[in-house]
N, C-alpha and C. Protein backbone atom coordinates (compact mmCIF):
# COMPACT_ATOMS: atom_id res chain seq x y z
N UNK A 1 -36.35 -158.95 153.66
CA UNK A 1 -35.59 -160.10 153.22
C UNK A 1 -35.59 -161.12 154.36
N UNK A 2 -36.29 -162.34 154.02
CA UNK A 2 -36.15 -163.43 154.91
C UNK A 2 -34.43 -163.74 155.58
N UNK A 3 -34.35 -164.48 157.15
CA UNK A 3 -32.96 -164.21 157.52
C UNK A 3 -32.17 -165.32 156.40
N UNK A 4 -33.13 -166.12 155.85
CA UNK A 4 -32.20 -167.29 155.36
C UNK A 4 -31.74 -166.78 153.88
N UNK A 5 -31.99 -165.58 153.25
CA UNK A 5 -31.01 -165.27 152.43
C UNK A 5 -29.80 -163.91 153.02
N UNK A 6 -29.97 -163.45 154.15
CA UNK A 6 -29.05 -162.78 154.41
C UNK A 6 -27.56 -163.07 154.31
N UNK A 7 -26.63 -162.61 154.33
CA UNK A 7 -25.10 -162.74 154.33
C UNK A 7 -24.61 -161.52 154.80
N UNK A 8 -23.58 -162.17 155.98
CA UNK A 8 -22.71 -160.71 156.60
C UNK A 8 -21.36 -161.13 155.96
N UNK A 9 -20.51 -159.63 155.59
CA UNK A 9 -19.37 -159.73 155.11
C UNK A 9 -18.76 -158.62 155.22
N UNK A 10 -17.68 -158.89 156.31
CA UNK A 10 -17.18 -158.15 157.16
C UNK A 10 -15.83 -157.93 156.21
N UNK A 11 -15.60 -156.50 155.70
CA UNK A 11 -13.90 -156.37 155.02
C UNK A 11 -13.19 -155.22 155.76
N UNK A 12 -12.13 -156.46 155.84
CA UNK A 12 -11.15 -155.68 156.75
C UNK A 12 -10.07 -154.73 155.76
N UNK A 13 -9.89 -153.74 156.58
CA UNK A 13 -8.78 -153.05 156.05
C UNK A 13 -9.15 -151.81 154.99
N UNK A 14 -10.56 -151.51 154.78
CA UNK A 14 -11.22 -150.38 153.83
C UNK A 14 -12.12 -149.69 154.81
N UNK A 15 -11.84 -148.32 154.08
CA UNK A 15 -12.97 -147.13 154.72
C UNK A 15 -14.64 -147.18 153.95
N UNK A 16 -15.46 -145.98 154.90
CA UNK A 16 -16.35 -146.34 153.69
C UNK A 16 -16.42 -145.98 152.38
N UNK A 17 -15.47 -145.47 152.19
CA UNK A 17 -15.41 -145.18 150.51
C UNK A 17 -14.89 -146.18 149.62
N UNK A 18 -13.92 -146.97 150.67
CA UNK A 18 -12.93 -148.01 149.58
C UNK A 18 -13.97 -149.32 149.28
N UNK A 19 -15.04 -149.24 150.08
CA UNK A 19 -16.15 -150.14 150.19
C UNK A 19 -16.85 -150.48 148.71
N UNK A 20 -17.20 -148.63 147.93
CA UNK A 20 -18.01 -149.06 147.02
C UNK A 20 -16.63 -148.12 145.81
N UNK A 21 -15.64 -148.73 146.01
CA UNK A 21 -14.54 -147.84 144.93
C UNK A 21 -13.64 -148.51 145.07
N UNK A 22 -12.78 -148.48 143.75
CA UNK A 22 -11.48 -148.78 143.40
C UNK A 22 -10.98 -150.39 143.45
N UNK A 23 -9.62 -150.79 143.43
CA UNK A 23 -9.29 -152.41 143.63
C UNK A 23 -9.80 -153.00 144.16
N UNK A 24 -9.95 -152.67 145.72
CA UNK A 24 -10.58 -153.83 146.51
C UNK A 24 -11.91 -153.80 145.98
N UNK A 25 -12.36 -152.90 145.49
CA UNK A 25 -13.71 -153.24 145.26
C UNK A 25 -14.08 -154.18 144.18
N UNK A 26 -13.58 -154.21 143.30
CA UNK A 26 -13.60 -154.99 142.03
C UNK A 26 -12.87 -156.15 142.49
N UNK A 27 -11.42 -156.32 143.32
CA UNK A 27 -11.03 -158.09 143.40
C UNK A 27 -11.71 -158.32 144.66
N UNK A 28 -11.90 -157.97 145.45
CA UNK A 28 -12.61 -158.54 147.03
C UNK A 28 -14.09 -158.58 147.22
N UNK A 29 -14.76 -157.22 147.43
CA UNK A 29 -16.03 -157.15 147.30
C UNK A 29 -16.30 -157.76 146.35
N UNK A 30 -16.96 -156.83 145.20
CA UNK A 30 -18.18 -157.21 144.38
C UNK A 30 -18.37 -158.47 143.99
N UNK A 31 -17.22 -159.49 143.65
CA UNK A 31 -17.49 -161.07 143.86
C UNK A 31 -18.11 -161.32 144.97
N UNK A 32 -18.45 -161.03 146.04
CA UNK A 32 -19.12 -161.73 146.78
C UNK A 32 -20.84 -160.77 146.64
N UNK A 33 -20.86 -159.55 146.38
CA UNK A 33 -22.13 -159.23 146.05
C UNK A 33 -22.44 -160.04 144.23
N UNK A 34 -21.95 -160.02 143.89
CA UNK A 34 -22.16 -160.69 142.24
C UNK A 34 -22.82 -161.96 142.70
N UNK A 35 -22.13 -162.55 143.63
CA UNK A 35 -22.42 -163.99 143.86
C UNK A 35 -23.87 -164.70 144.67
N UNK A 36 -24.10 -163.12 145.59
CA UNK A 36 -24.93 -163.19 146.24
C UNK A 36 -26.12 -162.85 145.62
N UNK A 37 -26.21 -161.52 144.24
CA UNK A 37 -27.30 -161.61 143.90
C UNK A 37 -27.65 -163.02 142.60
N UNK A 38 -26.20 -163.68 141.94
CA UNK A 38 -26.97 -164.75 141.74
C UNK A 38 -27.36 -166.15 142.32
N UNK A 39 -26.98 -166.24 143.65
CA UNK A 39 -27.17 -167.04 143.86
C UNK A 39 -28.73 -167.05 144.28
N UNK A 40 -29.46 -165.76 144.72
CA UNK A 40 -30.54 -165.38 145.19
C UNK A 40 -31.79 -165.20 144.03
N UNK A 41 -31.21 -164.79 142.93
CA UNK A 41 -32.17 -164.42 141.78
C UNK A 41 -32.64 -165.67 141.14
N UNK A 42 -33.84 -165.79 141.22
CA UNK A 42 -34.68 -166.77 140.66
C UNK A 42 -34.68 -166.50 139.26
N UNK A 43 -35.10 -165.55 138.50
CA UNK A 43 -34.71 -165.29 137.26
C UNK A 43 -33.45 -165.57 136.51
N UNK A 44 -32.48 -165.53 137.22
CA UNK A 44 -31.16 -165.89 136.61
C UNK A 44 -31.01 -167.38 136.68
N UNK A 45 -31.47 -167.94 138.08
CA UNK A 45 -31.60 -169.52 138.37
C UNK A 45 -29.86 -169.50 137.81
N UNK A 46 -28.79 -169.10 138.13
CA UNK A 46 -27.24 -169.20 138.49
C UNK A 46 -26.74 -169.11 137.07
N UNK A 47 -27.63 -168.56 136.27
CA UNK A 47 -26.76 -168.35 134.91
C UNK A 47 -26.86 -167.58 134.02
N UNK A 48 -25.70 -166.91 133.28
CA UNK A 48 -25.70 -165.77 133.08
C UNK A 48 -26.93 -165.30 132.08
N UNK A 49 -27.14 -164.12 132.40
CA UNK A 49 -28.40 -163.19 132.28
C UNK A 49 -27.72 -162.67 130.64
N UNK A 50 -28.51 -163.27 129.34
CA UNK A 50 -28.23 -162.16 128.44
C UNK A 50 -29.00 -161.16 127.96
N UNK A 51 -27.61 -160.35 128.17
CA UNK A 51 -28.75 -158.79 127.33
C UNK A 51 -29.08 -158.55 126.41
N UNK A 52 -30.27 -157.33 126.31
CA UNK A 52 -30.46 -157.08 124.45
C UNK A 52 -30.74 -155.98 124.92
N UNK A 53 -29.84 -155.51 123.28
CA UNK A 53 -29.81 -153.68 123.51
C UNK A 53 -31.41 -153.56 123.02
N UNK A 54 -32.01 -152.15 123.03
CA UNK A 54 -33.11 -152.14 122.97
C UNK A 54 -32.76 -150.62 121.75
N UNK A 55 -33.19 -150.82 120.53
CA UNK A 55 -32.81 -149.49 119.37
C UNK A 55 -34.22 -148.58 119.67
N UNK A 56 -33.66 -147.22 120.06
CA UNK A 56 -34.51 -146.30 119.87
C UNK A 56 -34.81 -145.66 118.85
């Protein structure tokens, strides 16, 4: 990954478990990973991605 899409994001106050679990993870984190992979994804180009179920 080139440095110019990197992002550091330092959260205070969680272990590494509270990192990928529970409240903080859903109101603190993952908005800023959500944000980061669209702001990065060329395919999405910043808007929302719709799905289609696929019938087996």
């Amino acid at each position: 990954m080139p440095d110019s899409m990197k992002h550091y994001h330092l959260q205070k106050n969680v272990g590494h478990y509270g990192v990928f679990n529970g409240g903080r993870w859903r109101r603190e984190i993952a908005p800023v990973v959500k944000g980061f992979i669209r702001e990065h994804d060329h395919e999405l180009g910043g808007k929302a991605r719709k799905v289609h179920a696929i019938a087996s």
